[in-house]
Protein backbone atom coordinates (compact mmCIF):
# COMPACT_ATOMS: atom_id res chain seq x y z
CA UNK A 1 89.63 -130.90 -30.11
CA UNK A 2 92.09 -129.24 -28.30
CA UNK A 3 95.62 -131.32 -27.15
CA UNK A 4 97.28 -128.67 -25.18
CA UNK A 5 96.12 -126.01 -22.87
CA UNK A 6 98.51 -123.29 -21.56
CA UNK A 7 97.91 -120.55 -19.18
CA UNK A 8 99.81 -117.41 -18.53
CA UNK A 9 100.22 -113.74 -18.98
CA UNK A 10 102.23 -112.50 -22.24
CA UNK A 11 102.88 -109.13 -22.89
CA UNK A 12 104.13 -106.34 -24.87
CA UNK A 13 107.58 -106.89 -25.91
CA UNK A 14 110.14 -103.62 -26.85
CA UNK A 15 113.56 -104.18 -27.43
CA UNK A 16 116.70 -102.39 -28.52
CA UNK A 17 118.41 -102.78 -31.91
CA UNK A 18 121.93 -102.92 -32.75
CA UNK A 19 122.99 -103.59 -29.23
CA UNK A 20 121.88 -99.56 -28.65
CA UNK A 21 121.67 -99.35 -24.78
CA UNK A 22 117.91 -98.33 -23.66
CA UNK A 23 118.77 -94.75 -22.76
CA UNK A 24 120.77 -93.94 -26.42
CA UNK A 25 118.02 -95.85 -28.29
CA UNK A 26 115.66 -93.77 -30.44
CA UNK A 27 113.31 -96.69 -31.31
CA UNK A 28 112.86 -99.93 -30.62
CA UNK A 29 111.21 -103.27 -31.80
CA UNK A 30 107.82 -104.23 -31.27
CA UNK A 31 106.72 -107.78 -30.48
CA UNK A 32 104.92 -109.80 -27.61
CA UNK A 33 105.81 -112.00 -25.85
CA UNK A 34 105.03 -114.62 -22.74
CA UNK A 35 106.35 -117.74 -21.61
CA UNK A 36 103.56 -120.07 -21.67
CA UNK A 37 101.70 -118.73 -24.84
CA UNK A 38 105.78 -119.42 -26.49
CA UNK A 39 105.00 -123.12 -25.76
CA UNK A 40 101.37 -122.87 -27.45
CA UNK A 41 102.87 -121.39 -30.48
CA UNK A 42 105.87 -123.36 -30.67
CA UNK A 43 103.59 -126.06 -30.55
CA UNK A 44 100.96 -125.61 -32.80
CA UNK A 45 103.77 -124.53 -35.28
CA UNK A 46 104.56 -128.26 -34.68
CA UNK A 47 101.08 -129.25 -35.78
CA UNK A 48 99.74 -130.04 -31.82
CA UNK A 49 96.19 -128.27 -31.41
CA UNK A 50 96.56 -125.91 -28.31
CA UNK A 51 94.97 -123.12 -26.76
CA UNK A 52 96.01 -120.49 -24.09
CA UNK A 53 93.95 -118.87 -21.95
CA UNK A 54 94.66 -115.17 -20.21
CA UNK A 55 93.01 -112.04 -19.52
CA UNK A 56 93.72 -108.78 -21.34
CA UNK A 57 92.59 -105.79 -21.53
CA UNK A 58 90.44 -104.95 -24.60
CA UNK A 59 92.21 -102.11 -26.20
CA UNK A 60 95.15 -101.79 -29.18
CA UNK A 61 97.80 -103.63 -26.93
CA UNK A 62 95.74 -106.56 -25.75
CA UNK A 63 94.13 -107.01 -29.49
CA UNK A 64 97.57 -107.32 -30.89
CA UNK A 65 98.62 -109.61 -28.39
CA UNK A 66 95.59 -111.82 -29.44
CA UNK A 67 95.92 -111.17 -33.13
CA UNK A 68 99.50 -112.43 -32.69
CA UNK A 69 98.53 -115.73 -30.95
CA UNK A 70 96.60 -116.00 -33.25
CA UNK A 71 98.40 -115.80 -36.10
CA UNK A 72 100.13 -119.19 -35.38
CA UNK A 73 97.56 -121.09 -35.40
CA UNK A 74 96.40 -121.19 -31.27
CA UNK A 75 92.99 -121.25 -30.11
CA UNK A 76 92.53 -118.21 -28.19
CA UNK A 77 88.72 -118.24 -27.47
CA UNK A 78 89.17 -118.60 -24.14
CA UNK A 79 90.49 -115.42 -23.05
CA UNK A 80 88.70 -113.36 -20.42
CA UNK A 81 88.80 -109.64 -21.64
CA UNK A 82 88.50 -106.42 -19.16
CA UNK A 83 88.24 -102.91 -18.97
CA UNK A 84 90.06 -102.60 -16.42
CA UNK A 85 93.91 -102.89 -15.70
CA UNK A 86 96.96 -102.70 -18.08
CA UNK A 87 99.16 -104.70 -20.29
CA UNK A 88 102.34 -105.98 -19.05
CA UNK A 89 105.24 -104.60 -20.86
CA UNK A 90 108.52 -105.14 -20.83
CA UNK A 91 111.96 -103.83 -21.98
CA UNK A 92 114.86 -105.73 -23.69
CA UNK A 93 118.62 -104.11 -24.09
CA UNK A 94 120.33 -106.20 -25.76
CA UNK A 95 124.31 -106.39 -24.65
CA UNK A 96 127.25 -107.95 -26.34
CA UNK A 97 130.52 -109.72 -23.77
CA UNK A 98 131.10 -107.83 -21.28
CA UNK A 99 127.99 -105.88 -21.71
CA UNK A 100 125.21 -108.35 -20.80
CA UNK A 101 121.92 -108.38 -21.89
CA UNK A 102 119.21 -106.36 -19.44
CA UNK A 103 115.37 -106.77 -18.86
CA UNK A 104 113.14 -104.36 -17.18
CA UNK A 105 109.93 -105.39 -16.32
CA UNK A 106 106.95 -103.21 -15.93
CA UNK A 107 103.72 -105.64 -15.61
CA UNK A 108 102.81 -104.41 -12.38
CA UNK A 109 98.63 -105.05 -11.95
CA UNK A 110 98.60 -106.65 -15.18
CA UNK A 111 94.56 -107.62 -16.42
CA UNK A 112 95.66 -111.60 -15.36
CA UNK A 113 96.15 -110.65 -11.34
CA UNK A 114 92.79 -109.85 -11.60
CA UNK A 115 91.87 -113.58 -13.28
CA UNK A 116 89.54 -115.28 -11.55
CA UNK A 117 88.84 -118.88 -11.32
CA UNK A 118 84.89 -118.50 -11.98
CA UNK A 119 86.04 -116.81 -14.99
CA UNK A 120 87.78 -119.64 -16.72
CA UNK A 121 85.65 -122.38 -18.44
CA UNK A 122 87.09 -125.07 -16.79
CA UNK A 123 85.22 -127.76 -18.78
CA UNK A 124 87.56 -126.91 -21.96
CA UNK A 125 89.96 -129.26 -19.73
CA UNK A 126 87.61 -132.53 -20.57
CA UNK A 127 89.07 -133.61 -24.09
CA UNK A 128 92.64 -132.32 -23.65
CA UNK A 129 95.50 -134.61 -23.24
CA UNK A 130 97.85 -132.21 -21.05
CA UNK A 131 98.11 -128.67 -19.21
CA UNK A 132 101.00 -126.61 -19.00
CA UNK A 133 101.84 -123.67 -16.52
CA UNK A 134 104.97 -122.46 -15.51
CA UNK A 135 106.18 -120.64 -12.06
CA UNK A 136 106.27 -117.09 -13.67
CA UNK A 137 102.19 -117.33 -13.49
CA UNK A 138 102.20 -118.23 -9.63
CA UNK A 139 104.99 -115.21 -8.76
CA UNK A 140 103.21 -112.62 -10.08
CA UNK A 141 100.58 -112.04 -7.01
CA UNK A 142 98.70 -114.11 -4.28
CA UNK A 143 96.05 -114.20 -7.04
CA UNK A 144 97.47 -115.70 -9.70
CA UNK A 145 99.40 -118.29 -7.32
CA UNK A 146 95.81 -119.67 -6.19
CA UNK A 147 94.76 -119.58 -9.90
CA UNK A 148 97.50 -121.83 -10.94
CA UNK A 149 96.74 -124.35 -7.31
CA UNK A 150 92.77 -123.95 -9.06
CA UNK A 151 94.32 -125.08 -12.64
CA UNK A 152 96.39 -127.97 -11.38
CA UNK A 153 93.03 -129.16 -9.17
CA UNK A 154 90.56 -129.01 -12.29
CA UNK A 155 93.36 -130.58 -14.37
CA UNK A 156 95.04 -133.44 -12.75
CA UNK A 157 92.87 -134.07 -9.42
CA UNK A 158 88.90 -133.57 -11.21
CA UNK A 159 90.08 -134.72 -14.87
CA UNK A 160 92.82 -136.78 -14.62
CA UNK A 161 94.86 -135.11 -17.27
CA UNK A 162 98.45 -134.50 -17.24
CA UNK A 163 100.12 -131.28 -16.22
CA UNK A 164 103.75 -130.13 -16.58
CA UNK A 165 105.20 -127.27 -14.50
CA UNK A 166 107.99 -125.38 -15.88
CA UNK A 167 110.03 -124.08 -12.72
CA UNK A 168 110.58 -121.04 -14.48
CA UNK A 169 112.09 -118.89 -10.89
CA UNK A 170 112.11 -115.09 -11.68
CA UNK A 171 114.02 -113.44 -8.59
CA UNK A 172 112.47 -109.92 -9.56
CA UNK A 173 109.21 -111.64 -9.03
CA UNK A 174 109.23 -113.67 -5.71
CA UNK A 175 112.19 -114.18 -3.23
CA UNK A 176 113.25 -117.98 -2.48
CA UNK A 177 111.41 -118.50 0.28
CA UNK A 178 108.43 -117.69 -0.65
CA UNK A 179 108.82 -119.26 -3.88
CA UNK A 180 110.02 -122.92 -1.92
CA UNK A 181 106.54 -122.47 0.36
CA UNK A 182 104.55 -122.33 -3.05
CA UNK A 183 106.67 -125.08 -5.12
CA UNK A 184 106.42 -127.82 -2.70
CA UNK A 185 102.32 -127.54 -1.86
CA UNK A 186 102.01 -127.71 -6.14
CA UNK A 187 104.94 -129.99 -7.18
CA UNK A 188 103.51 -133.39 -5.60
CA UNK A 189 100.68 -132.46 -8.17
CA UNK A 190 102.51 -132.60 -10.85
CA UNK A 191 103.02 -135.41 -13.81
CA UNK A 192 105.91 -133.93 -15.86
CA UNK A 193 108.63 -131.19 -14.09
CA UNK A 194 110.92 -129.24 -15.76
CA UNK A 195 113.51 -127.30 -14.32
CA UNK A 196 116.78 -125.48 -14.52
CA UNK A 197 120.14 -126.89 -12.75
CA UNK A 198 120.17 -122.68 -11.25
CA UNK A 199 117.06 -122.65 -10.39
CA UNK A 200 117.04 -126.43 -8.79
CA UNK A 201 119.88 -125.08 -6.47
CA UNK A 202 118.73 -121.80 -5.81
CA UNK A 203 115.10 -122.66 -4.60
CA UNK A 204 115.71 -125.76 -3.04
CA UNK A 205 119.62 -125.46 -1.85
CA UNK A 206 120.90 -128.45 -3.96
CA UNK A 207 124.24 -127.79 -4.70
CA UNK A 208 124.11 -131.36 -5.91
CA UNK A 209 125.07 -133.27 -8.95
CA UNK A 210 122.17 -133.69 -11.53
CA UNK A 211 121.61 -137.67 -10.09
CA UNK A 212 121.22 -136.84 -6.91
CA UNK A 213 119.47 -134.02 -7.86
CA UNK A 214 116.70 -136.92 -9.46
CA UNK A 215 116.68 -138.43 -6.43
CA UNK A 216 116.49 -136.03 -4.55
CA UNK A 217 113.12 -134.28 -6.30
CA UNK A 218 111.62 -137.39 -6.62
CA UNK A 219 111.76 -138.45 -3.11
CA UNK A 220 110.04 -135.51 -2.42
CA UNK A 221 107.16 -134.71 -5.03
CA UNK A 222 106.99 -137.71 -6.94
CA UNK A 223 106.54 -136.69 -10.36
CA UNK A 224 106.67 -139.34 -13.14
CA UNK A 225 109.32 -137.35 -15.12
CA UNK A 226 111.96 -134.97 -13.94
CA UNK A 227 113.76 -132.64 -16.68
CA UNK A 228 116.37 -130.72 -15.27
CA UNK A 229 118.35 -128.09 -18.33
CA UNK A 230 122.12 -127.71 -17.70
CA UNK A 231 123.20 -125.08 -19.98
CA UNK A 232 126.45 -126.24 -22.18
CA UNK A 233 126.00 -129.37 -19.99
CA UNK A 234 123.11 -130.31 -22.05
CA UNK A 235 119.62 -131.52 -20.62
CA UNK A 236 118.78 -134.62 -18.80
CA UNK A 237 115.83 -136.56 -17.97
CA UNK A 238 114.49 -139.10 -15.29
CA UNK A 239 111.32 -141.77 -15.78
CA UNK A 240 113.42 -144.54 -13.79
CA UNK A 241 115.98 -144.23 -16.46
CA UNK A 242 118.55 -140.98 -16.97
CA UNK A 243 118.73 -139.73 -20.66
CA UNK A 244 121.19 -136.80 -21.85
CA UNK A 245 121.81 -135.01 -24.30
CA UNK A 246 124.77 -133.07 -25.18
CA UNK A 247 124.52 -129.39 -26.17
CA UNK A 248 124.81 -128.36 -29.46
CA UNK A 249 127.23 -125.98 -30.34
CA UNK A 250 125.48 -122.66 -31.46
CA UNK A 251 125.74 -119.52 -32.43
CA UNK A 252 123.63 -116.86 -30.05
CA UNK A 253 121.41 -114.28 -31.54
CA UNK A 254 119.14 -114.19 -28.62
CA UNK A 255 118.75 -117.00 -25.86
CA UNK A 256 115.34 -115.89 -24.77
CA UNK A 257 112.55 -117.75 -25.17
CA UNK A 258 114.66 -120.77 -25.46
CA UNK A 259 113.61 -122.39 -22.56
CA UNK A 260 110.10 -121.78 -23.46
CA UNK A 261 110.89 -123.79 -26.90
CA UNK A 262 112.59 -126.45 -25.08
CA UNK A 263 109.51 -127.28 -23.22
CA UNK A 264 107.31 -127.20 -25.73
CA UNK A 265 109.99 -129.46 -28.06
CA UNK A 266 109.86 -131.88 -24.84
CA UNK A 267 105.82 -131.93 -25.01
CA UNK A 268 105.73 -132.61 -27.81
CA UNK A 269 108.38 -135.63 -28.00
CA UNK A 270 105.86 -136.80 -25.41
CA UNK A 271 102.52 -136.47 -26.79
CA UNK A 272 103.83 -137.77 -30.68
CA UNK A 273 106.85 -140.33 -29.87
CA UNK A 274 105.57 -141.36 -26.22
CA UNK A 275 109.21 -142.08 -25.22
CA UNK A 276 111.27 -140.03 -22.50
CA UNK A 277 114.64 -139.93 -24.70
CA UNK A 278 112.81 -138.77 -27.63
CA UNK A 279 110.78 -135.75 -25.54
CA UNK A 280 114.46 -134.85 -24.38
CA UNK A 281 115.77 -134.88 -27.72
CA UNK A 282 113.29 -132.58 -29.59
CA UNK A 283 113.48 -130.12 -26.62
CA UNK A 284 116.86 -130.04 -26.67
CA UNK A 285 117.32 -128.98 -30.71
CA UNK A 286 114.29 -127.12 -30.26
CA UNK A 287 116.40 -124.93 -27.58
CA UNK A 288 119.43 -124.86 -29.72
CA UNK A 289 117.29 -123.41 -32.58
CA UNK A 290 115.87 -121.24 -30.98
CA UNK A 291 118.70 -119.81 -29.76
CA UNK A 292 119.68 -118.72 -33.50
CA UNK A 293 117.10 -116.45 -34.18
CA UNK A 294 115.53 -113.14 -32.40
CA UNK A 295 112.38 -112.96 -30.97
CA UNK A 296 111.08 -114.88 -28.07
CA UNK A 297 108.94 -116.95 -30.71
CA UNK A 298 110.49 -119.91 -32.37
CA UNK A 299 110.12 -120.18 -35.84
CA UNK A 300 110.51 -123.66 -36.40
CA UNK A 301 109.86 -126.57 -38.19
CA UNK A 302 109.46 -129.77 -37.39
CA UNK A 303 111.69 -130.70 -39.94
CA UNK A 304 114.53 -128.68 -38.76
CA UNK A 305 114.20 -130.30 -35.44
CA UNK A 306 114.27 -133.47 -36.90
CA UNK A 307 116.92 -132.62 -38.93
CA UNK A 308 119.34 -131.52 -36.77
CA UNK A 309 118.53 -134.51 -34.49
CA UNK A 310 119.71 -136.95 -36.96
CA UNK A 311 123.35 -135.38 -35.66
CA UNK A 312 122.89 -137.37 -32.78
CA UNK A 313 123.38 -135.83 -29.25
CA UNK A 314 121.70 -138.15 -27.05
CA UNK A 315 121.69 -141.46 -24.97
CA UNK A 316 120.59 -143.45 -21.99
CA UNK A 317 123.17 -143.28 -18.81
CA UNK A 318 121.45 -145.83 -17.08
């Protein structure tokens, strides 16, 4: 049985070594990589049972992507395969103060626009205990915005399962408007929300503190719990309590992906210790971990989350 379904697009993943810029760089690294099927890995490396669910193309590129998933322990049997379209790729220069770090994107008509909803064995919902999507899924085309409306309808409104919504705003993707239009039809819909502070205030205009930003987003979609990430101001959380926790103090080696591992450290907090401040607490040294190694994938232990919560970096505000 299945405890965790995510759905999303991942892709090929080429970066630069040694801080080479893309135009000197005479090879780079090949991985894959995708924000929800992070959060399946992360947390089946965990020991949660997930699955993700896509469409790829079936040649070299979309086998490996697959293979990968795979590899980690993820049910992947649910993935619709074409012959038609692409695989997303994109392109990671790494950069070093004052040289930031770039991303280039080239997923456009990716196999997922094409998903559609009569493709997707919806009954694989029935057993789980929650479904996770993320924004980036809904910005990439009119398509894949009504497949994630479709998701959140089988999930939470015909099965009465949860759902959390990573925010996840990608200005490359959508502008704000058109973002703000989709997020307030879906967020009402939605059990556990997870956000940025940036992305908080730049879709929604809330140049706020993080308690009225609470009260704010709950007054208007209602969700049971509200996770907004503050950078080196830590993480919070609302249930009718705030929690915080402090950031830890790390060294970078890459910070992508680390959202993607705090989420899935906050699921599964949820789903094993059923207790907001916990959740918060393994997302939050799952993020800090993360943001020690390369890679968009965590490679993680349970134990060293555990571990490096025992420091202590949380607590109840009120």
């Amino acid at each position: 049985m299945i405890d965790v379904i995510t759905i999303g697009e991942t892709m090929v993943r080429l970066s630069t070594i040694n801080y080479r810029t893309l135009e000197q760089s005479g090879m780079l690294d090949f991985s894959v990589a995708g924000s929800e099927s992070s959060v399946a890995i992360s947390l089946s490396r965990l020991g949660i049972k997930t699955a993700w669910i896509s469409k790829l193309v079936d040649d070299p590129l979309g086998r490996k992507i697959v293979q990968n998933i795979q590899s980690h322990g993820v049910d992947t049997s649910k993935v619709v395969w074409t012959q038609k379209g692409r695989i997303g790729i994109y392109f990671i220069e790494y950069g070093v103060t004052p040289r930031s770090t770039k991303i280039v994107y080239d997923r456009k008509n990716s196999a997922i626009n094409s998903l559609k909803p009569e493709e997707i064995d919806w009954n694989c919902f029935n057993d789980v205990k929650l479904v996770h999507l993320s924004g980036i899924t809904a910005a990439l085309s009119k398509n894949c915005a009504e497949l994630v409306k479709k998701t959140i309808f089988e999930a939470r409104k015909k099965r009465k399962k949860t759902v959390s919504f990573d925010l996840n705003y990608r200005s490359r993707l959508w502008g704000v408007r058109k973002a703000r239009i989709f997020f307030e039809k879906v967020l009402p819909n939605i059990d556990i929300l997870i956000a940025a502070k940036r992305d908080i205030e730049m879709v929604f205009g809330m140049k706020i503190s993080v308690e009225s930003m609470f009260q704010k987003i709950k007054e208007m979609f209602g969700n049971k719990i509200i996770v907004i990430t503050a950078g080196s101001n830590g993480a919070f959380a609302h249930d009718g309590k705030i929690y915080h926790c402090k950031a830890y103090k790390t060294f970078e080696v890459d910070r992508i992906g680390a959202g993607d591992a705090f989420t899935a450290g906050f699921i599964y907090g949820y789903l094993i210790k059923k207790d907001t401040i916990s959740a918060l607490s393994y997302g939050n040294a799952m993020a800090a971990l993360k943001y020690t190694m390369p890679g968009d994938i965590p490679y993680i232990t349970r134990n060293d989350i555990e571990n490096l919560i025992l420091k202590g970096s949380c607590s109840i505000e009120r």
